[in-house]
C-alpha atoms as a PDB file:
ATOM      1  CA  UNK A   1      -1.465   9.529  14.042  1.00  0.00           C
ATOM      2  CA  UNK A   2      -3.722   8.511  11.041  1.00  0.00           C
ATOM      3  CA  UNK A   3      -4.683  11.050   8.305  1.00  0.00           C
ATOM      4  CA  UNK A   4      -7.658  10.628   6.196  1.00  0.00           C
ATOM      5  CA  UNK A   5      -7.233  12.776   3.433  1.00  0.00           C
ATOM      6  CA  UNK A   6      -8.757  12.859  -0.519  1.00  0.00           C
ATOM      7  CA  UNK A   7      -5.899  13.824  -2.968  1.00  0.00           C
ATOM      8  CA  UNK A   8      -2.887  12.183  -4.835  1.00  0.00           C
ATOM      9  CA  UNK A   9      -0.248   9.415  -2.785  1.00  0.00           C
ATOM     10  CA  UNK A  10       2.518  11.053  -5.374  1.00  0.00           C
ATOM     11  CA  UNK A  11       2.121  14.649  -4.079  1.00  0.00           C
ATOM     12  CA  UNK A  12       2.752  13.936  -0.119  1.00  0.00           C
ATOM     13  CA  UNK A  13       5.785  14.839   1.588  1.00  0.00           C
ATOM     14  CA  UNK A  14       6.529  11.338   3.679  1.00  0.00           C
ATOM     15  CA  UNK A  15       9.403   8.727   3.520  1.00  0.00           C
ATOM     16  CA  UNK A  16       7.027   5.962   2.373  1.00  0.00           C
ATOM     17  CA  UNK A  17       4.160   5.003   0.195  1.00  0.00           C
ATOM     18  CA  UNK A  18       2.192   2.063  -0.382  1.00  0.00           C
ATOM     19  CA  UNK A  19       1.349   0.556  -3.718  1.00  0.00           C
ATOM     20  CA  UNK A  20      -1.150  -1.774  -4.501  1.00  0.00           C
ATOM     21  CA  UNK A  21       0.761  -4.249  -6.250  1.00  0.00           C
ATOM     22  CA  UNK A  22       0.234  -7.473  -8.003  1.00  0.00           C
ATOM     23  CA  UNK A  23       1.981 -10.423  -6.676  1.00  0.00           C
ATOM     24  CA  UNK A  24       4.220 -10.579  -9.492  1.00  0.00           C
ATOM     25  CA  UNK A  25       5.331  -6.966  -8.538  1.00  0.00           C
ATOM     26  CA  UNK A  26       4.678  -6.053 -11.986  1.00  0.00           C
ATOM     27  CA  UNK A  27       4.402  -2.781 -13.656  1.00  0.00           C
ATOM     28  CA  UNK A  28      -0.094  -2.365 -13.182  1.00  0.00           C
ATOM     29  CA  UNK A  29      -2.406  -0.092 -14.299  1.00  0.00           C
ATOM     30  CA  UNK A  30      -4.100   2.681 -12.048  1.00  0.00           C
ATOM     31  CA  UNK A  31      -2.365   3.625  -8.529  1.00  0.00           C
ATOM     32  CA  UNK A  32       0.694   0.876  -9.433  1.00  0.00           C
ATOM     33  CA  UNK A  33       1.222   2.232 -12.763  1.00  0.00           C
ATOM     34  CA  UNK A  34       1.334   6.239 -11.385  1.00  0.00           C
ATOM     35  CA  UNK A  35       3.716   4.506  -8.922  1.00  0.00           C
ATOM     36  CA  UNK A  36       5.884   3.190 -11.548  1.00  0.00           C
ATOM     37  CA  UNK A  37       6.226   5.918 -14.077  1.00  0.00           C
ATOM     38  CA  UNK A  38       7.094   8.131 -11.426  1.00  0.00           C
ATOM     39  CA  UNK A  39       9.703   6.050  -9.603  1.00  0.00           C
ATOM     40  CA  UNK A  40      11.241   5.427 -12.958  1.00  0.00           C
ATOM     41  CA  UNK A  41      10.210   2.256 -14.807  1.00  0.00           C
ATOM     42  CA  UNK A  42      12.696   0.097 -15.771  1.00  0.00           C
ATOM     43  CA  UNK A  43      15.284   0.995 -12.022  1.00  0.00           C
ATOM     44  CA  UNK A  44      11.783   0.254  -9.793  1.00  0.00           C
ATOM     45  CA  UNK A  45      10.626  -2.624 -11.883  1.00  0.00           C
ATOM     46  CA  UNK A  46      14.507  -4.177 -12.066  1.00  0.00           C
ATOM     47  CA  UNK A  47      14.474  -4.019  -8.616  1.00  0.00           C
ATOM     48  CA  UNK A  48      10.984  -5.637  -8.420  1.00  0.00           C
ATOM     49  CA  UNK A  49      12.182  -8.448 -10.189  1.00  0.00           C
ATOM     50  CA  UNK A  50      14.737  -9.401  -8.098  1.00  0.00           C
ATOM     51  CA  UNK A  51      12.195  -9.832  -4.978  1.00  0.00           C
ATOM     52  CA  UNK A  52      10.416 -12.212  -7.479  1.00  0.00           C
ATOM     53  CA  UNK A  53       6.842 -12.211  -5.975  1.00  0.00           C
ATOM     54  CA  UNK A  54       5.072 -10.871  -2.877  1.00  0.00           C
ATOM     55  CA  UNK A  55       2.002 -13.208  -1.749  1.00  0.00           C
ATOM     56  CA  UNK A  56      -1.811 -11.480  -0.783  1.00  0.00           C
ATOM     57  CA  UNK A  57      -1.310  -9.752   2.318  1.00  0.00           C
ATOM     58  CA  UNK A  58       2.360  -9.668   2.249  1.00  0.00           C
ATOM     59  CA  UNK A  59       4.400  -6.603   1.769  1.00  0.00           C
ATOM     60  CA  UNK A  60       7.927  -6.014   0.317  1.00  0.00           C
ATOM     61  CA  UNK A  61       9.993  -2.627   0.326  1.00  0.00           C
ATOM     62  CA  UNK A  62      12.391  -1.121  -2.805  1.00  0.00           C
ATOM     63  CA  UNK A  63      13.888   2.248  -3.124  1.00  0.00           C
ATOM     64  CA  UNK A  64      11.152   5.404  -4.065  1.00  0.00           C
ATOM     65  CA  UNK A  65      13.986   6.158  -6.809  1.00  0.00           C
ATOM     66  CA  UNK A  66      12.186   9.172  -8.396  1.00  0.00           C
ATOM     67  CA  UNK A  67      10.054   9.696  -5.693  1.00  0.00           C
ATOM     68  CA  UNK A  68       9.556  11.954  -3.270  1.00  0.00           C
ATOM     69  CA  UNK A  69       9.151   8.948  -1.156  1.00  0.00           C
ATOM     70  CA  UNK A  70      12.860   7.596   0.008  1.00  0.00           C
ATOM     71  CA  UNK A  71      10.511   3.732   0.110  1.00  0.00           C
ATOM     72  CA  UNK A  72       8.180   2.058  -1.658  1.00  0.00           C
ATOM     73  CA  UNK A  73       6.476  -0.337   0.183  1.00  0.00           C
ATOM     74  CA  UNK A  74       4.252  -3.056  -2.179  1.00  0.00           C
ATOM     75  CA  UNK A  75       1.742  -5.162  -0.866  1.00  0.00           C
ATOM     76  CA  UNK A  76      -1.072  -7.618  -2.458  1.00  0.00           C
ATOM     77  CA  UNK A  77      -4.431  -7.017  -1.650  1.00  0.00           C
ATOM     78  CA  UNK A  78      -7.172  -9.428  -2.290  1.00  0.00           C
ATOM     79  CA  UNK A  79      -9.355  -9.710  -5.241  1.00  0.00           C
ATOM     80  CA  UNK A  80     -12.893  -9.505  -3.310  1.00  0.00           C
ATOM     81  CA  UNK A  81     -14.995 -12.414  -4.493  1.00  0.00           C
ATOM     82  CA  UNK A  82     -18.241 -11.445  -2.151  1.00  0.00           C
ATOM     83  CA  UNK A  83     -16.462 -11.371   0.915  1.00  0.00           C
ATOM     84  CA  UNK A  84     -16.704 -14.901   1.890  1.00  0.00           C
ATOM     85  CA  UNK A  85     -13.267 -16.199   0.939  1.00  0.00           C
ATOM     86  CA  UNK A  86     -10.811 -14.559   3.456  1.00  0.00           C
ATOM     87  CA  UNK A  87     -10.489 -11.386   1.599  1.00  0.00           C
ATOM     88  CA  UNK A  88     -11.461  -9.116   5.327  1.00  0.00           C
ATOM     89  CA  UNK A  89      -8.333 -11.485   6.995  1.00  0.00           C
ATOM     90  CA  UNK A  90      -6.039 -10.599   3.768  1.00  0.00           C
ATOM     91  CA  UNK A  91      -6.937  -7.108   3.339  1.00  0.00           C
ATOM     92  CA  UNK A  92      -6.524  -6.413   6.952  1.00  0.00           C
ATOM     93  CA  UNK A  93      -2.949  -8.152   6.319  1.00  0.00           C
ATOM     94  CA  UNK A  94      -1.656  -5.557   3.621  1.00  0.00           C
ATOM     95  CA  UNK A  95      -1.951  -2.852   6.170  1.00  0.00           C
ATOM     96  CA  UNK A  96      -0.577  -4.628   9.438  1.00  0.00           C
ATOM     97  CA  UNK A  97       2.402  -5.854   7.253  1.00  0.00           C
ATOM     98  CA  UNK A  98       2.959  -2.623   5.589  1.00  0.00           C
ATOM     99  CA  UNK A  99       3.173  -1.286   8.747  1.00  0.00           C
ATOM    100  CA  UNK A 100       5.527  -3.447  10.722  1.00  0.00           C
ATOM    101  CA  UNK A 101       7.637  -3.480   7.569  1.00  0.00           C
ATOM    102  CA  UNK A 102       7.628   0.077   7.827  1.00  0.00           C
ATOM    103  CA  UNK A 103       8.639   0.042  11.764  1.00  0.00           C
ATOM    104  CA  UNK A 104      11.174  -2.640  11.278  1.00  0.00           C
ATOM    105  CA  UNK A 105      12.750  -0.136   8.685  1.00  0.00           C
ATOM    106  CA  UNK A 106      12.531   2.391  10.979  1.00  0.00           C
ATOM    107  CA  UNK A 107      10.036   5.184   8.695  1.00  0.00           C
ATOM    108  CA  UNK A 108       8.262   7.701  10.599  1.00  0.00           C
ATOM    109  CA  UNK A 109       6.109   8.502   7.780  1.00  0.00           C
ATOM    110  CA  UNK A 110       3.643   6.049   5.244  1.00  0.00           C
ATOM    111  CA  UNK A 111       0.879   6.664   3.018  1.00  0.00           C
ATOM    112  CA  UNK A 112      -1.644   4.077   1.793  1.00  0.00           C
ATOM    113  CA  UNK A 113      -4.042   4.520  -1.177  1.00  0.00           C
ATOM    114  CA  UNK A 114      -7.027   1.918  -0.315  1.00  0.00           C
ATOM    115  CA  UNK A 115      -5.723  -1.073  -1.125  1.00  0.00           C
ATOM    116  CA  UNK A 116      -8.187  -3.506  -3.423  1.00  0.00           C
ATOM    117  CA  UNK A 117     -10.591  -0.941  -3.845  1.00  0.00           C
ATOM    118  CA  UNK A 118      -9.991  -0.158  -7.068  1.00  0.00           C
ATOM    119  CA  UNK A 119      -9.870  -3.116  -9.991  1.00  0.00           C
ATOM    120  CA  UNK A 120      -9.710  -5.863  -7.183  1.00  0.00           C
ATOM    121  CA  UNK A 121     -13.160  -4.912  -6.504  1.00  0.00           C
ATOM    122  CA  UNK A 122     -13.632  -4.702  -2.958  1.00  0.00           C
ATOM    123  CA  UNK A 123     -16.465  -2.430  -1.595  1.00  0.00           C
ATOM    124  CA  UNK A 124     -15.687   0.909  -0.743  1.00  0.00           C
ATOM    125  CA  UNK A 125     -16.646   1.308   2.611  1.00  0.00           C
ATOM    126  CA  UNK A 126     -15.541  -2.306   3.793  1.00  0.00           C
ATOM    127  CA  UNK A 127     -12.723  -1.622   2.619  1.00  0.00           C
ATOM    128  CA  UNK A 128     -12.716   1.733   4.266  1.00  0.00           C
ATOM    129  CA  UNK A 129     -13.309   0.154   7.555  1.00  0.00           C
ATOM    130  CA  UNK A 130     -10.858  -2.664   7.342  1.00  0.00           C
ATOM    131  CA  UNK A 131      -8.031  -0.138   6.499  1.00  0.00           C
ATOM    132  CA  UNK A 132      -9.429   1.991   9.485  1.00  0.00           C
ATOM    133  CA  UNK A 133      -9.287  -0.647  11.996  1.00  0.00           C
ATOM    134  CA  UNK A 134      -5.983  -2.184  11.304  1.00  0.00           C
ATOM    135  CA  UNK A 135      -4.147   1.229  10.959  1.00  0.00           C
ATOM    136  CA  UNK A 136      -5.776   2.330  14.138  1.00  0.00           C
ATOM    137  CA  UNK A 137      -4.896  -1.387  15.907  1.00  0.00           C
ATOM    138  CA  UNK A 138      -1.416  -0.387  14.598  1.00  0.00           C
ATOM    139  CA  UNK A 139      -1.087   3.055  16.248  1.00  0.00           C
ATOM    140  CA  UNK A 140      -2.433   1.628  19.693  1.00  0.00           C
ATOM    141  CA  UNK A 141       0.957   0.117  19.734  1.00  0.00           C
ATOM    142  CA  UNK A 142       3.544   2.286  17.293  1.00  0.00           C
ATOM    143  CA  UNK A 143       4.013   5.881  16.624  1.00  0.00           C
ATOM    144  CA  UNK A 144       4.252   6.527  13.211  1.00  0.00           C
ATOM    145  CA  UNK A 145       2.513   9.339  11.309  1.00  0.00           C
ATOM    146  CA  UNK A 146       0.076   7.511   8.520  1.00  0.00           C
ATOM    147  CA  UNK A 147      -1.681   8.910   5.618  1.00  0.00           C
ATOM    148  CA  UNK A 148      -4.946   7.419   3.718  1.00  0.00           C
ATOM    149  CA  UNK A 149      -5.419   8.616   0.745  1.00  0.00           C
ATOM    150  CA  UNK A 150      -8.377   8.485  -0.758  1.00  0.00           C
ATOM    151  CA  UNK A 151      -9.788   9.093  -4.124  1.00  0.00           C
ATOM    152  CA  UNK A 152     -13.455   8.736  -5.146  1.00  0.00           C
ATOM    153  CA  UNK A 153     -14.558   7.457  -8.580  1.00  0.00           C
END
């Protein structure tokens, strides 16, 4: 079941959330850095480190640590450079991995902020639609209970 919802990813009650990371898995600004500082630095970012690297439209999992969240589930979106390098393909990748990572680690619950939407620059409503269609794709097949959480400049 997908869940469109405005609010904050920090304040849900689900065993996984989604954070729009770099692909160095480093510490960011914006939705990654709320991430961080609420997981607890230095434990999340330790355990970042020893992944190494995630590449765009790849996902990885750690511990939620501080979290509500029991996971953390990181994943690379694409830096949207007028839609005509792959970025749809990629970005349509983040979720779909997410999510089978997700299944294959058998969580009932995720939520996803919308990925690249933010400082990566893609449009709002593409992106919107992309996240849309893969999650729904997804759910065709799966049960899992999703969130989408959105925030609005």
């Amino acid at each position: 079941m997908l869940n469109i919802i405005e609010g904050d990813i920090l304040s849900l009650s689900c065993e996984c959330i989604v954070n729009a990371a770099n692909s160095e898995l480093k510490m960011g600004g914006g939705v990654c850095g709320a991430i961080f500082r609420a997981a607890g630095e230095k434990q999340l970012q330790e355990e970042c480190n020893s992944i190494g690297y995630c590449k765009t439209g790849e996902a990885v999992i750690t511990k939620g640590y501080n979290l509500k969240a029991k996971y953390i589930i990181h994943t690379v979106g694409p830096v949207y450079r007028g839609g005509k390098s792959g970025e749809r393909e990629l970005l349509y990748s983040c979720y779909i991995n997410s999510l089978e990572l997700a299944r294959k680690s058998n969580i009932s619950s995720i939520a996803f902020p919308l990925i690249s939407s933010g400082i990566y620059g893609y449009p709002y409503e593409e992106a919107l639609e992309v996240a849309k269609e893969a999650i729904e794709e997804f759910l065709n097949e799966f049960d899992m209970r999703v969130y989408l959480v959105l925030k609005r400049a």
